[in-house]
Protein backbone atom coordinates (compact mmCIF):
# COMPACT_ATOMS: atom_id res chain seq x y z
CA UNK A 1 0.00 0.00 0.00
CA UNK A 2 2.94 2.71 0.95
CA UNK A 3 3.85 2.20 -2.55
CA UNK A 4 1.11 2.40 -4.21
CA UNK A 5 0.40 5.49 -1.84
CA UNK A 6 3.76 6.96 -3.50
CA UNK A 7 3.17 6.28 -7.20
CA UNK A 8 -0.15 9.07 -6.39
CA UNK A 9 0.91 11.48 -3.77
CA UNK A 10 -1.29 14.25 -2.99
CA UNK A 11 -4.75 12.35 -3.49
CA UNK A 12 -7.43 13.31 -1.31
CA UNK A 13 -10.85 12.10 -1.11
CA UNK A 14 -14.28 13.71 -1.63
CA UNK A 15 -17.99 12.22 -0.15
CA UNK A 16 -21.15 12.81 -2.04
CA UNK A 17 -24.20 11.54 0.37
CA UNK A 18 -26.44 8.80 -0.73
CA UNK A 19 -29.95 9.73 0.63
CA UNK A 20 -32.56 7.61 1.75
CA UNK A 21 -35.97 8.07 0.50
CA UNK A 22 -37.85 6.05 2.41
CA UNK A 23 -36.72 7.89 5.49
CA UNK A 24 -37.02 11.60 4.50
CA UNK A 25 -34.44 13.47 5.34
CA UNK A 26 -31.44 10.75 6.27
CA UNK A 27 -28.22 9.89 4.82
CA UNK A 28 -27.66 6.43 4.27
CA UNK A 29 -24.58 6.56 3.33
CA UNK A 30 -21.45 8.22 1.31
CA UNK A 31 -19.80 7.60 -2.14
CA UNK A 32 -16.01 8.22 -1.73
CA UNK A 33 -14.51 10.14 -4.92
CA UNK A 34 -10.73 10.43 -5.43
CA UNK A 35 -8.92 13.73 -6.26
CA UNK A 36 -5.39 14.89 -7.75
CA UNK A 37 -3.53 17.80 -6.72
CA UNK A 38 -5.93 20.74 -6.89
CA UNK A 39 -3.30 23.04 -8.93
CA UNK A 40 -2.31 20.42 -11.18
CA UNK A 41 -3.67 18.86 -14.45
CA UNK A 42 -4.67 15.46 -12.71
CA UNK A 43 -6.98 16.80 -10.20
CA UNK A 44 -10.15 15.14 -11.95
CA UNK A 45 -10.63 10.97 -11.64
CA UNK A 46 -10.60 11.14 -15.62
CA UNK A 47 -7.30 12.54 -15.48
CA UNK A 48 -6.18 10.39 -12.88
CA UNK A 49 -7.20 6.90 -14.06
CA UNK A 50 -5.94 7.92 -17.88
CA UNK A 51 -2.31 8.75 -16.36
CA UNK A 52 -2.16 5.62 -13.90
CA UNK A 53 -3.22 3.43 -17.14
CA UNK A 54 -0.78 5.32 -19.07
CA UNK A 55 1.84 4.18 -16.86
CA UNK A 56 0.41 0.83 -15.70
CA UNK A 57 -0.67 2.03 -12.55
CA UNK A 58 -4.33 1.70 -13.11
CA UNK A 59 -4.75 -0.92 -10.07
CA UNK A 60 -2.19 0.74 -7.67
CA UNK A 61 -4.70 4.09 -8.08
CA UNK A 62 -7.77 2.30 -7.10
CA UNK A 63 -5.98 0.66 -4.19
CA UNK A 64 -4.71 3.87 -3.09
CA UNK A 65 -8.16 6.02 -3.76
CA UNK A 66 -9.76 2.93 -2.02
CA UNK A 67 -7.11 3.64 1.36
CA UNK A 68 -7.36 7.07 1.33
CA UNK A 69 -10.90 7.36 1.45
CA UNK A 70 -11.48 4.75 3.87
CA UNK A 71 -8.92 6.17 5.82
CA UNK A 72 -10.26 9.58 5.51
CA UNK A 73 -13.58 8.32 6.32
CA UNK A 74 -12.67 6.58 9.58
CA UNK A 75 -11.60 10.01 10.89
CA UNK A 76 -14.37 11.54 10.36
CA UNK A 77 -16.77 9.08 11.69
CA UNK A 78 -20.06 10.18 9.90
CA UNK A 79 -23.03 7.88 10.86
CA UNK A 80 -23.90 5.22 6.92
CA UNK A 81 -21.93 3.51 4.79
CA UNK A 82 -18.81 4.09 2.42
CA UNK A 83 -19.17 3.26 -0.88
CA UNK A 84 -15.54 2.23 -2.43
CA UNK A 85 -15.43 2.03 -6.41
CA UNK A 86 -13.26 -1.06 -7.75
CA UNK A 87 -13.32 -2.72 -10.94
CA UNK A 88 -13.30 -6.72 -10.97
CA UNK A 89 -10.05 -6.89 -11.87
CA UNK A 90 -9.02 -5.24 -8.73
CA UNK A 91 -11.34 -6.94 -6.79
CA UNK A 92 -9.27 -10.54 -7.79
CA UNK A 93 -6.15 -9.08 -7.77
CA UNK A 94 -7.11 -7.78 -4.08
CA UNK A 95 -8.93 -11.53 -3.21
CA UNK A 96 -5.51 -13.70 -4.58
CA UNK A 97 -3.59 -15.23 -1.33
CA UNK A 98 -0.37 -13.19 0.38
CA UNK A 99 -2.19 -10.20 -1.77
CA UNK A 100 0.07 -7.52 0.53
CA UNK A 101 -2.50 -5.54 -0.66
CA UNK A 102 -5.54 -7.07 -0.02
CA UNK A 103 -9.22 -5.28 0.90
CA UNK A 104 -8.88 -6.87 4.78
CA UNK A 105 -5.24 -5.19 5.09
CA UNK A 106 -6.41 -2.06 3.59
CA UNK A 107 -9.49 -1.93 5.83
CA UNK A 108 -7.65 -2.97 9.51
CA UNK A 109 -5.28 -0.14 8.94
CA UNK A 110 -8.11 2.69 8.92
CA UNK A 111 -10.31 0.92 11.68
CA UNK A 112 -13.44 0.10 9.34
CA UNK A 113 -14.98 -2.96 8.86
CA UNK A 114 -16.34 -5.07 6.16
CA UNK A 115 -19.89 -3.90 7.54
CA UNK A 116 -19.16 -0.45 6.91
CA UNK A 117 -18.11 -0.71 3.43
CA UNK A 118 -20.01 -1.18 0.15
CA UNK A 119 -17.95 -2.54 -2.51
CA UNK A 120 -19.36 -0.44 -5.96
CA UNK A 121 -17.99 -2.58 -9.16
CA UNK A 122 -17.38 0.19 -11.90
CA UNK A 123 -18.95 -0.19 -15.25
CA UNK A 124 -15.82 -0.24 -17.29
CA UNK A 125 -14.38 -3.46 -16.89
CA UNK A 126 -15.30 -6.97 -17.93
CA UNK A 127 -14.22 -10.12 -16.09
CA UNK A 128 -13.01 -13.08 -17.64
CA UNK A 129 -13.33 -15.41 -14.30
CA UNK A 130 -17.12 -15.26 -13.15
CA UNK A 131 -16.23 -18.29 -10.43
CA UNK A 132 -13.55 -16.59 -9.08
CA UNK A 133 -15.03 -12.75 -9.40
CA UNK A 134 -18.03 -14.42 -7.59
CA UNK A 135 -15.76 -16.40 -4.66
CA UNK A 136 -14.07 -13.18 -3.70
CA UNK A 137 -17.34 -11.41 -3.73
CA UNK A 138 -19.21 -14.00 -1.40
CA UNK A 139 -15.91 -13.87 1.05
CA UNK A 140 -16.63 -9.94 1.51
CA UNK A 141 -20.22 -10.49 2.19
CA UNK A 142 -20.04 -12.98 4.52
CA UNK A 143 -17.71 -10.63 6.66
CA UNK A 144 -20.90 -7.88 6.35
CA UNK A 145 -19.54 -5.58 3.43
CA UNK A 146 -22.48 -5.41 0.41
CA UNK A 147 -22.08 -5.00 -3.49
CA UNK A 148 -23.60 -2.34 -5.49
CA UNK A 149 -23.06 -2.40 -9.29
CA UNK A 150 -22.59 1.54 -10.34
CA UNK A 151 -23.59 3.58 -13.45
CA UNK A 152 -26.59 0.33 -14.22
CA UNK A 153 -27.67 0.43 -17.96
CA UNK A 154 -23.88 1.39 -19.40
CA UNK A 155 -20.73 -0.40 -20.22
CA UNK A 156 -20.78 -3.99 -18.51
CA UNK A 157 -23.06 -2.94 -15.81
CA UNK A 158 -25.76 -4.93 -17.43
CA UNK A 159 -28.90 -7.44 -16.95
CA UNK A 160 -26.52 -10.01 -17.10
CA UNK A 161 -23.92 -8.53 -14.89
CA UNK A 162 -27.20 -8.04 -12.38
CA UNK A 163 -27.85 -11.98 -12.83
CA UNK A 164 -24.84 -13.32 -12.46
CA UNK A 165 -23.38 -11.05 -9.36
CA UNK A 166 -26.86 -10.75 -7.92
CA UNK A 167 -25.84 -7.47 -6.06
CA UNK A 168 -27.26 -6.27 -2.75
CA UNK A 169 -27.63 -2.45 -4.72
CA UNK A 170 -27.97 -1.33 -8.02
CA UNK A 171 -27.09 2.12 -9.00
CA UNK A 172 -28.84 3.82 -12.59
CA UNK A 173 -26.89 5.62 -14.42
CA UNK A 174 -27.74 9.03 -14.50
CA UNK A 175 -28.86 9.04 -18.24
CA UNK A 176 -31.94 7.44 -17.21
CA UNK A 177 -32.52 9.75 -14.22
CA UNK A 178 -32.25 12.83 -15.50
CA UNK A 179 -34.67 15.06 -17.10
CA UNK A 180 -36.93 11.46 -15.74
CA UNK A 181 -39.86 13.58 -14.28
CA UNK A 182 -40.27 14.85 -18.41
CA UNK A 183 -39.76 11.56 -20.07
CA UNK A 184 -42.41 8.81 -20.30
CA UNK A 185 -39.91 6.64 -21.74
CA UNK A 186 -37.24 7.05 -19.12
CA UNK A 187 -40.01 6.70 -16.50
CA UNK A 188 -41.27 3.26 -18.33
CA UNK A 189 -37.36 2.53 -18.08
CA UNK A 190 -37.21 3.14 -14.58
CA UNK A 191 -40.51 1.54 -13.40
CA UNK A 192 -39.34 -1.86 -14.82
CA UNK A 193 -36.07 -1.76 -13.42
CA UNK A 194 -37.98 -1.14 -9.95
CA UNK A 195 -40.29 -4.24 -10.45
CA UNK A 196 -37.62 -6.45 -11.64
CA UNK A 197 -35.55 -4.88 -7.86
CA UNK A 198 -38.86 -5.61 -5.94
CA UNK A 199 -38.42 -9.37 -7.21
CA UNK A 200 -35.34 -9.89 -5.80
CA UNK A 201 -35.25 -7.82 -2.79
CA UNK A 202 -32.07 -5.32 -4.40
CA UNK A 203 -32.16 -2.09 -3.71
CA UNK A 204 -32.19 0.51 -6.25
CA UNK A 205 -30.38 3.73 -6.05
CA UNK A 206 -30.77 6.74 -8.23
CA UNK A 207 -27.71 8.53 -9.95
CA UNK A 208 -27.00 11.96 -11.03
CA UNK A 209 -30.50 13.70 -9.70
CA UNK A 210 -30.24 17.37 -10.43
CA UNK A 211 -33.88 18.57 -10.09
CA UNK A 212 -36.52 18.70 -7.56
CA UNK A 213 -38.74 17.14 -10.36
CA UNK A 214 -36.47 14.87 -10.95
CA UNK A 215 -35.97 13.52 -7.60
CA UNK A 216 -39.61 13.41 -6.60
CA UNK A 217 -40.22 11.03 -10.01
CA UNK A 218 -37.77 8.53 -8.57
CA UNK A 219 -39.15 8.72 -5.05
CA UNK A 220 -42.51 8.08 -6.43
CA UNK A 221 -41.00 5.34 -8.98
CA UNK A 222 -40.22 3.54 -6.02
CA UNK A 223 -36.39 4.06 -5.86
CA UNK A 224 -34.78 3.35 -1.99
CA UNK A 225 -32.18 5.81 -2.52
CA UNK A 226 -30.85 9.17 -4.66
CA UNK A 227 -27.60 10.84 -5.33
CA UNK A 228 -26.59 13.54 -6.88
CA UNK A 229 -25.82 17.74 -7.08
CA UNK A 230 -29.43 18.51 -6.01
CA UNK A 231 -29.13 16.32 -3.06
CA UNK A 232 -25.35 17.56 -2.72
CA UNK A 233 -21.93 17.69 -4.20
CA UNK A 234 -19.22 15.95 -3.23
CA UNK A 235 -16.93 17.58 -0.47
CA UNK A 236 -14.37 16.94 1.93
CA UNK A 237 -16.56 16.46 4.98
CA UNK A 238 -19.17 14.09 5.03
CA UNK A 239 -22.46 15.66 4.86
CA UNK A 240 -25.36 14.20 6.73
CA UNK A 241 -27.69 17.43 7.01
CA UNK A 242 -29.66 17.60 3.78
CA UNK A 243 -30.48 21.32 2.84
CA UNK A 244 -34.06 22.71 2.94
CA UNK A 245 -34.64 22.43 -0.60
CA UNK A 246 -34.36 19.05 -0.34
CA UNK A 247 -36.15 18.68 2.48
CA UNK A 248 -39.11 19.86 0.76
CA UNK A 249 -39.05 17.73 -1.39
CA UNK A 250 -38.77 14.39 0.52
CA UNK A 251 -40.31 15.81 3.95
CA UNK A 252 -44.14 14.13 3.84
CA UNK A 253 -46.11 16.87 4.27
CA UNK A 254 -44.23 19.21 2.11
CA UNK A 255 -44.37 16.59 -0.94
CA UNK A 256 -47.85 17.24 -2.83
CA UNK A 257 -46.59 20.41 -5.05
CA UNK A 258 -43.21 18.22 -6.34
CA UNK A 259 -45.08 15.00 -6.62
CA UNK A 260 -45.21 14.49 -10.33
CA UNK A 261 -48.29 13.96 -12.27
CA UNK A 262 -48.60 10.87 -13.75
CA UNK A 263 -50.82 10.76 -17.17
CA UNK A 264 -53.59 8.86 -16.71
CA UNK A 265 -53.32 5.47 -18.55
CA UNK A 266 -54.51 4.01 -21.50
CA UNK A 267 -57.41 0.87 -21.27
CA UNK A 268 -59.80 -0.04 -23.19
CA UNK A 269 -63.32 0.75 -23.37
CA UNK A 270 -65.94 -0.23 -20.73
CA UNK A 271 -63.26 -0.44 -18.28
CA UNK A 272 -64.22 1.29 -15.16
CA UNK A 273 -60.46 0.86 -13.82
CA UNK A 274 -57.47 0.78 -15.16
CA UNK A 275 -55.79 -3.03 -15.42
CA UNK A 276 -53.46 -3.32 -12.26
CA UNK A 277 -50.20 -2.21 -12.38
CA UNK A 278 -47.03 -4.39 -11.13
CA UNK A 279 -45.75 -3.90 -7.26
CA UNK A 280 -47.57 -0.75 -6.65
CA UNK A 281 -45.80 1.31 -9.23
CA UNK A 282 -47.57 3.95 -10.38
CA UNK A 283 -49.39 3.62 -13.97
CA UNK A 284 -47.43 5.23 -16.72
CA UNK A 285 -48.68 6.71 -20.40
């Protein structure tokens, strides 16, 4: 770890909150997000990840934007969990035996557990070894850590991906979120992806809300969670107070001028109800 800690010096890590919207108003828990230098030309992740892959680095960055944040988190102490990004191949480099840098070393030196973290498997990167992804995976979880699959509907983060991992949480990508609350075919996207969650008890998170309107579509969609700038951005101390616009979004009795409205279905004639709609979700155009 001190090594790969010197092949990156100067990282720092940044926590956007992931809100829970079945409890108005709480934090569930926090996204860790790596940073560069802030005077320098690799202060964004893009910037980052294309210079450690340049080098051949890529897997020594996401161990040491994996320690940092942890580490940075355990300081601070906020109340939820930390969600660390990894691709798979990290995750079976980190699970191989006498791995000096393996997820339980990197966790025992900031003071976390397994049942604080959430491992989030990036989009971008396939794995050849299902068996073995899955093997490392199930040794995690039955220490208490869970798996979320991040940016859902892009890259390899896929239907498949979702059946053969069978994650804890999945997190949309924000295409599908945003600009939801004015897209009947983004809300038809979304409502399935909640029934098919509902089926097998995974959680569904929301990415990249920006909007009031936005955010009440997802609530009322039947998402468990949201994140993204209208919630909060990312910063160096952990929020877990949710500003008053949000509030009024999510607090009950403030919800009734966000709550989107929903077209009224189409049936067929001599109907005097609409047919009945999956899980509870609401009927869509």
């Amino acid at each position: 770890m001190t090594r790969d800690l010197a092949n990156f010096p100067a990282l720092h890590a940044v926590f956007q909150p992931i809100v829970d919207l079945r409890r108005a108003g709480t934090v569930y828990g926090h996204e860790s997000l790596i940073r560069g230098p802030a005077d320098s030309l690799l202060h964004t992740p893009a910037a980052l990840f294309a210079r450690a892959r340049e080098d051949g680095h890529l897997l020594g960055l996401e161990r040491a934007a994996a320690h940092v944040g942890a580490t940075r988190y355990a300081q601070t102490r906020p109340r939820g969990k930390l969600f660390l990004n990894f691709s798979a191949t990290a995750l079976l480099a980190a699970g191989r035996p006498g791995d000096a840098c393996a997820l339980a070393n990197l966790l025992g030196q900031t003071g976390l557990s397994a049942a604080d973290i959430i491992i989030e498997l990036t989009e971008d990167d396939p794995y050849p070894d299902l068996d073995a992804l899955n093997d490392v995976l199930d040794g995690w979880r039955a220490q208490g850590a869970l798996l979320a699959l991040d940016d859902f509907g892009t890259a390899y983060s896929s239907l498949r991906r979702w059946t053969e991992l069978r994650p804890d949480i999945v997190k949309v990508d924000r295409f599908f979120t945003r600009g939801a609350s004015q897209d009947r075919r983004k809300r038809h996207t979304l409502a399935a992806l909640c029934s098919l969650a509902q089926g097998d008890a995974t959680r569904m998170v929301a990415e990249g809300v920006e909007h009031a309107e936005d955010l009440a579509a997802v609530r009322d969609l039947g998402f468990d969670y949201a994140q993204g700038f209208f919630l909060d951005a990312p910063a160096e101390q952990p929020a877990m107070q949710l500003r008053d616009e949000v509030l009024e979004v999510l607090t009950p009795r403030r919800t009734r001028s966000y709550r989107v409205s929903w077209p009224m279905p189409r049936f067929s004639a001599g109907e005097k109800t609409p047919p009945p709609c999956p899980s509870g979700l609401p009927h869509l155009p």
